[in-house]
N, C-alpha and C. Protein backbone atom coordinates (compact mmCIF):
# COMPACT_ATOMS: atom_id res chain seq x y z
N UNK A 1 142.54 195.80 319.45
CA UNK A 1 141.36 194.95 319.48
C UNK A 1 140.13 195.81 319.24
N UNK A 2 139.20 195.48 318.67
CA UNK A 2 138.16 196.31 317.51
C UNK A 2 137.46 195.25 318.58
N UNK A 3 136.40 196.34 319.10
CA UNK A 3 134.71 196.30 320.03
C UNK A 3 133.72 196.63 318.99
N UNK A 4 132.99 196.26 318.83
CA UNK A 4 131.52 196.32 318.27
C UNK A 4 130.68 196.87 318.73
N UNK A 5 129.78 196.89 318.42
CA UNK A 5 128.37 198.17 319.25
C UNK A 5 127.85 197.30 320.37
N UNK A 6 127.14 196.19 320.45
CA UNK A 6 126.85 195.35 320.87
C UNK A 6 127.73 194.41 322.12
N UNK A 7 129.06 194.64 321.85
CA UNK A 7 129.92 194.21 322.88
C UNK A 7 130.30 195.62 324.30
N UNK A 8 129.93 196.33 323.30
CA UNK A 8 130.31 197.53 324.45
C UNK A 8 128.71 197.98 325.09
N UNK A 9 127.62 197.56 324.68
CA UNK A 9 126.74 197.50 325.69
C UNK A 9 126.67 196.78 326.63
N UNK A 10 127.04 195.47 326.28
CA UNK A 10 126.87 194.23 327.01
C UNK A 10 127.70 194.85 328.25
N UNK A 11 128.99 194.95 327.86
CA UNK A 11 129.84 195.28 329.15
C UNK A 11 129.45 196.58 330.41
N UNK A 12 128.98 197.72 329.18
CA UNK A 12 127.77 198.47 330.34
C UNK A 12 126.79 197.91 331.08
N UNK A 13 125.87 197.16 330.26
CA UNK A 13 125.28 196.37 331.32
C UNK A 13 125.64 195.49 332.24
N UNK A 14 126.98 194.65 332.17
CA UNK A 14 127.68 193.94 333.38
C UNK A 14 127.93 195.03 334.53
N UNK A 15 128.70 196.08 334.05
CA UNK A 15 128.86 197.04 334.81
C UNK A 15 127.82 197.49 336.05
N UNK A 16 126.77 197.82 335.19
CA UNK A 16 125.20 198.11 335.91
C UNK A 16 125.03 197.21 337.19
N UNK A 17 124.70 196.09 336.24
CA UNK A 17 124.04 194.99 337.29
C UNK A 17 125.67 194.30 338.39
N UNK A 18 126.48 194.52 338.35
CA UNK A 18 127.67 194.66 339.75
C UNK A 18 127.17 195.62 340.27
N UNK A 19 127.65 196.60 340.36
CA UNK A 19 127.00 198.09 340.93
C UNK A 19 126.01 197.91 341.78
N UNK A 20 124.63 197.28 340.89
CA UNK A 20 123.54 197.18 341.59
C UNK A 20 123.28 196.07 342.73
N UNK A 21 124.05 194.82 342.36
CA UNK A 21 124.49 194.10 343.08
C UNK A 21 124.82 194.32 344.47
N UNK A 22 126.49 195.07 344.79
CA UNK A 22 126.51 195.48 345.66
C UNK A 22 126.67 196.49 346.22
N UNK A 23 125.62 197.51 345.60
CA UNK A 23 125.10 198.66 346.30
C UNK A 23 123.57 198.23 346.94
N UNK A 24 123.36 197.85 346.42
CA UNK A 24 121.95 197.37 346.66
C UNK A 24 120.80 198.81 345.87
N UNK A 25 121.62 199.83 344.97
CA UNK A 25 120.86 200.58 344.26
C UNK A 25 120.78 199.76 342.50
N UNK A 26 119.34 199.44 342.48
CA UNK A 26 119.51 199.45 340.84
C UNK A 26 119.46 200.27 339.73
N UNK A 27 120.06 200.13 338.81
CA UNK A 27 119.79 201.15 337.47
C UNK A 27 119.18 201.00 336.46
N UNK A 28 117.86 201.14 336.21
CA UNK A 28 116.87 200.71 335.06
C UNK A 28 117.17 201.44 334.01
N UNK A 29 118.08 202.30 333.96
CA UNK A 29 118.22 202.81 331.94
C UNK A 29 117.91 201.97 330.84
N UNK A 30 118.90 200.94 330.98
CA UNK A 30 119.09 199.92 330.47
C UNK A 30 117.47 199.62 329.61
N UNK A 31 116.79 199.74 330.21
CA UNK A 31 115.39 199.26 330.19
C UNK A 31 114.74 200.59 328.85
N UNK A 32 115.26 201.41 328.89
CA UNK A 32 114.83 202.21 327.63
C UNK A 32 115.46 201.81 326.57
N UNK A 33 117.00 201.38 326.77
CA UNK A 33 117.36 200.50 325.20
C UNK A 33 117.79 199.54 325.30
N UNK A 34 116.84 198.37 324.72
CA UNK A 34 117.01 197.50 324.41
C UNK A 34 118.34 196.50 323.89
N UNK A 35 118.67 195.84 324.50
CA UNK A 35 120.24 195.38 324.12
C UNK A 35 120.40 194.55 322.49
N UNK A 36 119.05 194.34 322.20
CA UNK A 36 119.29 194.35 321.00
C UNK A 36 118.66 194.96 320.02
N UNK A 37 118.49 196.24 319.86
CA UNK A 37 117.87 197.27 319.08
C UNK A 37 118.85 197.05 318.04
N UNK A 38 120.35 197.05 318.33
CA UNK A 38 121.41 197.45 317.23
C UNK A 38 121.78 196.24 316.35
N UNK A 39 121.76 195.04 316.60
CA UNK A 39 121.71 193.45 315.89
C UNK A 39 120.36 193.80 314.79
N UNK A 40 119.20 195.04 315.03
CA UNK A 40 118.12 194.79 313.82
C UNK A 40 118.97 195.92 312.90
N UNK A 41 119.47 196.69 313.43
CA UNK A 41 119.32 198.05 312.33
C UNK A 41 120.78 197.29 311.44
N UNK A 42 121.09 196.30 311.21
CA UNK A 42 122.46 196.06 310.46
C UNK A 42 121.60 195.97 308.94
N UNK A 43 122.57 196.06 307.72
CA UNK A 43 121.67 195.95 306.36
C UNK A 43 121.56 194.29 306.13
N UNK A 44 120.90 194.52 305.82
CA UNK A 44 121.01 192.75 305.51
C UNK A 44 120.27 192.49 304.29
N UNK A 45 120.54 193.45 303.12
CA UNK A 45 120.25 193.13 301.75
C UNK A 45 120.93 191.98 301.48
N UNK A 46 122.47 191.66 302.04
CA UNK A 46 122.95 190.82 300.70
C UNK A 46 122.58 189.40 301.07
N UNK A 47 121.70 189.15 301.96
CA UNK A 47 120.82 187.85 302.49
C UNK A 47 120.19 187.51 301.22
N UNK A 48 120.05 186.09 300.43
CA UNK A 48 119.33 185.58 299.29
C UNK A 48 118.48 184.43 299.64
C-alpha cells in the first residue's frame, strides 16, 4: 500500500494531538509546517 506525502503528515499530526491529549503536554511543530504546503508545490501545468 503506497502513502503519499500528505497522508503521512496527517497521521503525524493524529499522532501529536493523542499524545497531547492525554499527556496534557502539547506539540506546536506542526505549526511551522503547514499541512498543506505540499498539495501547492504539485505541477499542475497539464491543467487547461
Amino acid at each position: 500500500m503506497k502513502f503519499n506525502r500528505s497522508t503521512l503528515l496527517y497521521t503525524i499530526a493524529a499522532l501529536i494531538t493523542i499524545y497531547g491529549l492525554v499527556t496534557g503536554r502539547f506539540i506546536f511543530i506542526l505549526l511551522a509546517f503547514p499541512l498543506g504546503l505540499f498539495n501547492y508545490t504539485k505541477d499542475n501545468s497539464d491543467k487547461k
